[in-house]
C-alpha atoms as a PDB file:
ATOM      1  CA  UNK A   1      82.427  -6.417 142.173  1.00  0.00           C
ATOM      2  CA  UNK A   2      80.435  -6.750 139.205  1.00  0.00           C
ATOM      3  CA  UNK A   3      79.955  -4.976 136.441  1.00  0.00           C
ATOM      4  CA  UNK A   4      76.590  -4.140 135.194  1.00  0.00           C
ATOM      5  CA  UNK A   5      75.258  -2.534 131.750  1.00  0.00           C
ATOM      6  CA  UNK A   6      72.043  -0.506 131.248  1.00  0.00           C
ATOM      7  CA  UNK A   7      69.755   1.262 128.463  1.00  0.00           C
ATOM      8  CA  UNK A   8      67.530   3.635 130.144  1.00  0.00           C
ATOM      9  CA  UNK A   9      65.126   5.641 128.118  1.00  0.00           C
ATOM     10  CA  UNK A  10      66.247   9.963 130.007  1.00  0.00           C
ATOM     11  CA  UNK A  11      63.007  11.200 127.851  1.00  0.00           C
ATOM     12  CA  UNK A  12      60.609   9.137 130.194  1.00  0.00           C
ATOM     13  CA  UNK A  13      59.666   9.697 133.840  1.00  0.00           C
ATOM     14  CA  UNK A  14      60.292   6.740 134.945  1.00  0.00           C
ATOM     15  CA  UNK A  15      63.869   6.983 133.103  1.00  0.00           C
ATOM     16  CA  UNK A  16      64.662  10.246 134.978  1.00  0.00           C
ATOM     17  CA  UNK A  17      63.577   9.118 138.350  1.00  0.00           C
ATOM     18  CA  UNK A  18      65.966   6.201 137.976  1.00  0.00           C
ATOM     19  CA  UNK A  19      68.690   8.025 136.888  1.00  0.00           C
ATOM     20  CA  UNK A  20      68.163  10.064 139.707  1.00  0.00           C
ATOM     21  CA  UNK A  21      67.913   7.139 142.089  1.00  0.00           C
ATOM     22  CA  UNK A  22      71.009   5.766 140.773  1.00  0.00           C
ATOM     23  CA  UNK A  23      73.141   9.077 141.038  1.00  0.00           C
ATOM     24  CA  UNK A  24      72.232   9.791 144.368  1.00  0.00           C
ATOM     25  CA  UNK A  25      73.390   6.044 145.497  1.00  0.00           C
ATOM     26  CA  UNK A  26      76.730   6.708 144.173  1.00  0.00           C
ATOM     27  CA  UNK A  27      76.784   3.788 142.127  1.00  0.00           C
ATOM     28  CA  UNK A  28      76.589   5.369 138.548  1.00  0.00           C
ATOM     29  CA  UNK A  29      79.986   5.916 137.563  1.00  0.00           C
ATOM     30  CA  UNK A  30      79.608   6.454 133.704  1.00  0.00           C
ATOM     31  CA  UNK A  31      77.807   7.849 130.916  1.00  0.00           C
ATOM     32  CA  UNK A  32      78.607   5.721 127.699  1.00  0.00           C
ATOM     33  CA  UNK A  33      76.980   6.999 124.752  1.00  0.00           C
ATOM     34  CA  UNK A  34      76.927   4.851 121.119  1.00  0.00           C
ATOM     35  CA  UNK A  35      80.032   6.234 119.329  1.00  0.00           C
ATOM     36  CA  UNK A  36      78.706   7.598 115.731  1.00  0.00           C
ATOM     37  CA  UNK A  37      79.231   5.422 112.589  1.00  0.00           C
ATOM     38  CA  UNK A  38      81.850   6.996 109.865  1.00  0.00           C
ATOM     39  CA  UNK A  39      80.663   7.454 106.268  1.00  0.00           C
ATOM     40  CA  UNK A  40      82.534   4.901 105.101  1.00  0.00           C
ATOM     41  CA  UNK A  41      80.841   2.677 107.813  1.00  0.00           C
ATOM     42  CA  UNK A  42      77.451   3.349 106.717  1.00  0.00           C
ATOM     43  CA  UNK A  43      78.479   2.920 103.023  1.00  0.00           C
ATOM     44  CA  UNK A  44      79.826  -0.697 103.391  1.00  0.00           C
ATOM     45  CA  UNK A  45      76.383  -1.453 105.394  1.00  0.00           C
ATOM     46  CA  UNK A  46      74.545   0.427 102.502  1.00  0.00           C
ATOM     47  CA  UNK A  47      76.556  -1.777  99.827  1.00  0.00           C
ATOM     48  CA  UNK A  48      75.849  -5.310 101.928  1.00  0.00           C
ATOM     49  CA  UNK A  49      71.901  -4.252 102.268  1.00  0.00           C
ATOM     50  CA  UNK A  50      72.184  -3.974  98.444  1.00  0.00           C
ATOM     51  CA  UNK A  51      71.338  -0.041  98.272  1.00  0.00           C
ATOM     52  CA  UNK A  52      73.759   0.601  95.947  1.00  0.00           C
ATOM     53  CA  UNK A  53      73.318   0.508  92.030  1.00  0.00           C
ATOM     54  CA  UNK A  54      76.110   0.322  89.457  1.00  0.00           C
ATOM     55  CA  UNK A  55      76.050   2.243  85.906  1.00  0.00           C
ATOM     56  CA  UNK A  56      78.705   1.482  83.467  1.00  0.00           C
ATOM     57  CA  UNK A  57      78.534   4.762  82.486  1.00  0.00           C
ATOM     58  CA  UNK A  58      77.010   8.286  83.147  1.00  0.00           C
ATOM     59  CA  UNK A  59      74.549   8.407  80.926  1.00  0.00           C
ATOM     60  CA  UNK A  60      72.842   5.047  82.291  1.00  0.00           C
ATOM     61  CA  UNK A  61      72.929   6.564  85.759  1.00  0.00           C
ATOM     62  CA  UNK A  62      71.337   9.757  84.364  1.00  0.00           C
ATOM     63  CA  UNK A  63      68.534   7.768  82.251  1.00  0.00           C
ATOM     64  CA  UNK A  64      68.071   5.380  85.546  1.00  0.00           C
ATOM     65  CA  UNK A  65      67.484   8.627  87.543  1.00  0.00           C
ATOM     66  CA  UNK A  66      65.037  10.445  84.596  1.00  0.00           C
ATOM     67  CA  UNK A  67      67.086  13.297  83.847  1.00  0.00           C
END
């Protein structure tokens, strides 16, 4: 038996109907939803996409921001 993987799109028609298709054949046997990223997941990504700035002190980060 082989295993297959799917992204269907619930919010659309055509989405629910096939959903619908597939639960009444039996042959849907899970729901996988994408597991959430952690903070510190999103911060490394933020650090390699080069969104973060370093200040070697307050008062540079305050004059950077324009307070």
């Amino acid at each position: 038996m082989a295993t297959y993987t799917i992204t269907l799109n619930e919010r659309t028609s055509t989405g629910k109907a096939l959903m619908n298709y597939l639960k009444e054949l039996g042959v849907l046997v899970a729901k996988v939803t994408p597991k959430e990223k952690s903070s510190y997941q999103r911060s490394q990504e933020d650090k390699l996409a080069g969104r973060v700035e370093r200040f070697s002190s307050s008062e540079e980060m305050f004059k950077s921001l324009g307070i």
